[in-house]
N, C-alpha and C. Protein backbone atom coordinates (compact mmCIF):
# COMPACT_ATOMS: atom_id res chain seq x y z
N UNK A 1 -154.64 132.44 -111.26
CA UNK A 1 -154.22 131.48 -112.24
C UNK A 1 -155.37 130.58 -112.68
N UNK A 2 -156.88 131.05 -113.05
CA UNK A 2 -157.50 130.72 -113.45
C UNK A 2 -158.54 129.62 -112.43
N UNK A 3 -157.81 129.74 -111.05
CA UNK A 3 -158.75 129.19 -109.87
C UNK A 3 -160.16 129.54 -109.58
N UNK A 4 -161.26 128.49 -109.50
CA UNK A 4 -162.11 129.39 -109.45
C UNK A 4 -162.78 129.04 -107.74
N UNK A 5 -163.24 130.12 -107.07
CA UNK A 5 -163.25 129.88 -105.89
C UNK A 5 -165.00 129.86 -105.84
N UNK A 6 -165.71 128.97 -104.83
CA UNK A 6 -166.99 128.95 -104.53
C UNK A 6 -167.70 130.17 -104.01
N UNK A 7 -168.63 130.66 -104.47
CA UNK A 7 -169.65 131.25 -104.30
C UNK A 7 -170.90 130.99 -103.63
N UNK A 8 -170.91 131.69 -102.16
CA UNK A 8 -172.53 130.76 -101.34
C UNK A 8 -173.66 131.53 -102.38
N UNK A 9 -174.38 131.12 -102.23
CA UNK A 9 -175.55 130.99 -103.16
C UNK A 9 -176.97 131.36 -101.75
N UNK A 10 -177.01 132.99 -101.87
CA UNK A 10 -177.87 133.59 -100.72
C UNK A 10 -179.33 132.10 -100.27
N UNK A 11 -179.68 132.04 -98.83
CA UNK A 11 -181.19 131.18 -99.07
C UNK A 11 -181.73 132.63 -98.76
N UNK A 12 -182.67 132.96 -99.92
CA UNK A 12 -183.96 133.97 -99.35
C UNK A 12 -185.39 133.48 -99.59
N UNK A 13 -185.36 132.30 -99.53
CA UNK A 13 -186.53 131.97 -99.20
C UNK A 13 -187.42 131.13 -97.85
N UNK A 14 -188.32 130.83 -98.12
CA UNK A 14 -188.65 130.90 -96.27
C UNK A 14 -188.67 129.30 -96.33
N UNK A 15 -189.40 128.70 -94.84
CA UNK A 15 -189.81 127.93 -93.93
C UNK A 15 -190.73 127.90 -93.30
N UNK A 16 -191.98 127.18 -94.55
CA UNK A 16 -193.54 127.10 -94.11
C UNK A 16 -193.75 126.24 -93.21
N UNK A 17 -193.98 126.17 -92.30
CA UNK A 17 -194.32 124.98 -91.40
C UNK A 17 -196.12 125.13 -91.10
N UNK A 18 -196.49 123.96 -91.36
CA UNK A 18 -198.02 123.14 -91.62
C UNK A 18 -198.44 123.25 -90.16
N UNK A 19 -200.06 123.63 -89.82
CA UNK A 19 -200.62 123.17 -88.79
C UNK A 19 -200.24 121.77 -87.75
N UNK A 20 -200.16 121.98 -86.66
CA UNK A 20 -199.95 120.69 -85.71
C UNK A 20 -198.81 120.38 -85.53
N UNK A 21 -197.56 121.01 -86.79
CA UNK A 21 -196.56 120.49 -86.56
C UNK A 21 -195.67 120.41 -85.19
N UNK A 22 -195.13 118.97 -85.00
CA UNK A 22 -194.17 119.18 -83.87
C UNK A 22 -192.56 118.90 -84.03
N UNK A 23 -191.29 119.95 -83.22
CA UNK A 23 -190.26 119.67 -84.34
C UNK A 23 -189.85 119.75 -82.81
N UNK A 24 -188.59 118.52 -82.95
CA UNK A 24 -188.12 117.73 -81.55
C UNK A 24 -186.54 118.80 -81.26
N UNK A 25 -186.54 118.69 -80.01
CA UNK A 25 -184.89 119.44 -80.07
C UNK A 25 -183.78 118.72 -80.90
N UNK A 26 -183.03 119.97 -80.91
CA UNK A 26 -181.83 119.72 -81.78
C UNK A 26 -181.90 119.61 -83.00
N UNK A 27 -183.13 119.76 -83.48
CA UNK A 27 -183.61 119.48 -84.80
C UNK A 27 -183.30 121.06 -85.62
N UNK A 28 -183.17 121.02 -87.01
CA UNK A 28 -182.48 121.85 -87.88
C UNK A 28 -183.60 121.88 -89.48
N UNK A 29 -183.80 122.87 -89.64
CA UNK A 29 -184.80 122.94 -91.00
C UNK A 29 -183.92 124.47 -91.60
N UNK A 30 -183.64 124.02 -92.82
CA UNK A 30 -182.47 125.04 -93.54
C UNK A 30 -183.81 126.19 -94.84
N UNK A 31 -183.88 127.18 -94.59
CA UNK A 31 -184.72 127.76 -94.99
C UNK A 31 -183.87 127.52 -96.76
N UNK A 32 -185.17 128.02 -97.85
CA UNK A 32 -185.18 127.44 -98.81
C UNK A 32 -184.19 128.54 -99.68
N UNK A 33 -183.38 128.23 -101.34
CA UNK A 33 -182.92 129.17 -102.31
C UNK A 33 -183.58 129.03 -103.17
N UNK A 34 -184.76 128.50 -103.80
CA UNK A 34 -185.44 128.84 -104.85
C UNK A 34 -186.31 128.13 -104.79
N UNK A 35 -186.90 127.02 -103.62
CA UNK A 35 -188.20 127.18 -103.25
C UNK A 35 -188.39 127.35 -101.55
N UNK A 36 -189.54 127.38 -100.97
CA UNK A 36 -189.78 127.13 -99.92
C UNK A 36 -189.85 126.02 -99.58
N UNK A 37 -188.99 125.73 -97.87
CA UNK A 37 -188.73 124.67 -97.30
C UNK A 37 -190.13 124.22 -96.79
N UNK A 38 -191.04 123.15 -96.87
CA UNK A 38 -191.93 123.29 -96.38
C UNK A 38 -192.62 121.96 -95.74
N UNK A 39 -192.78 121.91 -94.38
CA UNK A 39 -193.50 120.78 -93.73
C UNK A 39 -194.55 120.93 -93.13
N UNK A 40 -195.26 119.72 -94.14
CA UNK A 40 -197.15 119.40 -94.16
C UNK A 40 -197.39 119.20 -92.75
N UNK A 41 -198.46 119.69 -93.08
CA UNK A 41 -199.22 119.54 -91.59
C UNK A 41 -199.49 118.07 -91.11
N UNK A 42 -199.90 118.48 -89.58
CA UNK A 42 -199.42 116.80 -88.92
C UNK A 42 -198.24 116.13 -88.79
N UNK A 43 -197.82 116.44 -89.48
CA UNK A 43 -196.44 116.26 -89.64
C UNK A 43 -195.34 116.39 -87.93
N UNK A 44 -195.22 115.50 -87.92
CA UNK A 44 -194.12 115.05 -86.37
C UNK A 44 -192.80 114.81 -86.94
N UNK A 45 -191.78 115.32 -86.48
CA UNK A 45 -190.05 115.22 -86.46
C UNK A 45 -189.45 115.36 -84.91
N UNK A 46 -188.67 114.10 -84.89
CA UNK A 46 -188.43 113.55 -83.58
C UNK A 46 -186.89 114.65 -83.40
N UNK A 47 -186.06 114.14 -82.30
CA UNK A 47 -185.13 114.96 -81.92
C UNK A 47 -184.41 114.85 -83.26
N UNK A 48 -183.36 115.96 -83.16
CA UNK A 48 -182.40 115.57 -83.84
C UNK A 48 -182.00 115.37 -85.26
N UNK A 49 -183.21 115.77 -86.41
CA UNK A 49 -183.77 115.69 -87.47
C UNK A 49 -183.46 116.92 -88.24
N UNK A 50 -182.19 116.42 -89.26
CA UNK A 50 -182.04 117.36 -90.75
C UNK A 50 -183.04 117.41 -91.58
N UNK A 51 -183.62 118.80 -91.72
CA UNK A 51 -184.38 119.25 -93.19
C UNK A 51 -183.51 120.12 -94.02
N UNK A 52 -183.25 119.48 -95.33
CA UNK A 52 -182.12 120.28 -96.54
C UNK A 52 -182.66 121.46 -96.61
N UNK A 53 -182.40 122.46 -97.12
CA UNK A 53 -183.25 123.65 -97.98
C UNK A 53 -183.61 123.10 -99.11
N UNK A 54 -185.09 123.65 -99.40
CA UNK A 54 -185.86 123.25 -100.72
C UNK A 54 -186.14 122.10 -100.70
N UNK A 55 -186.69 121.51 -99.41
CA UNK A 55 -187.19 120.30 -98.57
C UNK A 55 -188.68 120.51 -98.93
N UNK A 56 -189.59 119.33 -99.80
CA UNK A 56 -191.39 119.43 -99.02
C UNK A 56 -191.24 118.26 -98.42
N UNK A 57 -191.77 118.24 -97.38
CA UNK A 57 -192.75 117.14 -96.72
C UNK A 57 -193.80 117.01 -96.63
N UNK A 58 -194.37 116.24 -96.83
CA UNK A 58 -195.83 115.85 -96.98
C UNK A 58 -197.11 115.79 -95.46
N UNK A 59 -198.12 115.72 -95.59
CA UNK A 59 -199.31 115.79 -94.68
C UNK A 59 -198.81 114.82 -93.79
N UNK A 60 -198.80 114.87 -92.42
CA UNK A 60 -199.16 113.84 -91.78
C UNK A 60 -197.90 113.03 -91.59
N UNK A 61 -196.92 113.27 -92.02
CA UNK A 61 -195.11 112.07 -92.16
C UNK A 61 -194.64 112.34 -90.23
N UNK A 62 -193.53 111.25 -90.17
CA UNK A 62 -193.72 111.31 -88.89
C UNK A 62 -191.73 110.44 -89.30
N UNK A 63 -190.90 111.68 -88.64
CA UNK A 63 -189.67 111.30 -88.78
C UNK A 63 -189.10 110.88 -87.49
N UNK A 64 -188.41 110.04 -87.35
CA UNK A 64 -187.52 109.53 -86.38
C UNK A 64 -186.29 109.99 -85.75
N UNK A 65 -185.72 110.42 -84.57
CA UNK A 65 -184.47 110.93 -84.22
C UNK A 65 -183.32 110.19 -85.57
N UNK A 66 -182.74 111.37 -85.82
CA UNK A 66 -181.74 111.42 -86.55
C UNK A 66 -181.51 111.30 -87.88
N UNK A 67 -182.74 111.11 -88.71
CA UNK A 67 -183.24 111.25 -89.60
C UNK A 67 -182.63 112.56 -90.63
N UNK A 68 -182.14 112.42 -91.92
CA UNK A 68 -181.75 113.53 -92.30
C UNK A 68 -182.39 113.81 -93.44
N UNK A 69 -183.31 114.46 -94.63
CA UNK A 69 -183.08 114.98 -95.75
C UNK A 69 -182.50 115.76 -96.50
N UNK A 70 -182.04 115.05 -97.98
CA UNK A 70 -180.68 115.98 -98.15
C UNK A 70 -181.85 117.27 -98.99
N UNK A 71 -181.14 118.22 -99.22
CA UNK A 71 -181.67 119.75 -99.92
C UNK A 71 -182.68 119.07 -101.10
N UNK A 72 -183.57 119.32 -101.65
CA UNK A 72 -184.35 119.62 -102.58
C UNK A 72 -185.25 118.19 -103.04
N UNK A 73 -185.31 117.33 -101.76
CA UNK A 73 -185.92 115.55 -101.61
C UNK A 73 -187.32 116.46 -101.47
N UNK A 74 -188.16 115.28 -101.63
CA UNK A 74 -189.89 115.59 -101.78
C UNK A 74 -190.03 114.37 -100.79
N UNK A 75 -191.22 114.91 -99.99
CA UNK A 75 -191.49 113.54 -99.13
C UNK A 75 -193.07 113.33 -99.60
N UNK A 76 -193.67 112.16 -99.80
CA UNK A 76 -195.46 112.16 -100.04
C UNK A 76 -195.93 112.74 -98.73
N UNK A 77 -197.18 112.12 -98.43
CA UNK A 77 -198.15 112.41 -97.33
C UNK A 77 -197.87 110.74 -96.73
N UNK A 78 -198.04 111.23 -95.51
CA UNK A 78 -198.06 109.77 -94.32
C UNK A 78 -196.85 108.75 -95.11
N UNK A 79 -195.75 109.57 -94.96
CA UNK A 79 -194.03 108.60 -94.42
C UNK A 79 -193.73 108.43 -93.65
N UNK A 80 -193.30 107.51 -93.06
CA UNK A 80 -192.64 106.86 -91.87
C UNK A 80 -191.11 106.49 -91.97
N UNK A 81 -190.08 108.06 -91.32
CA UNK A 81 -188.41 107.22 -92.01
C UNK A 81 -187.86 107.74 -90.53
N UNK A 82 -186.76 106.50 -90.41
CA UNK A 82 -186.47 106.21 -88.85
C UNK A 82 -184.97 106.41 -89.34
N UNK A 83 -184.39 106.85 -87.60
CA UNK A 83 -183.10 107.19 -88.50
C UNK A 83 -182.33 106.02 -88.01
């Protein structure tokens, strides 16, 4: 009756992760649908830390337990976000 039902939308794209990086337990990085998910090098993520798909993060950022980004946010180089 003209319902229209949702369609997942495949991710085939990847999850570059940058030199040095360190990614804390429990932590979650959602690989990308039409770009790559990708976190800059140096780059530190504490426990517990959402990355959307089609996530960049920048050189050097340094996230805090519980911290989330939603899908397709840009982070610069050297952020500091606490959750």
């Amino acid at each position: 009756e003209g319902d229209v039902l949702p369609v997942k939308k495949p991710q085939r794209r990847r999850v570059v992760v940058g030199r040095d990086v360190e990614v804390g337990a429990g932590s979650c990085i959602d690989r990308g649908s039409w770009r790559d998910t990708s976190i800059g090098a140096h780059t530190k993520m504490d426990n517990l830390v959402q990355v959307g798909h089609n996530v960049v993060i920048g050189v050097g950022c340094l996230l805090c337990a519980d911290v989330a980004l939603g899908g397709s946010a840009t982070l610069g180089d050297y952020c500091v976000l606490g959750g």
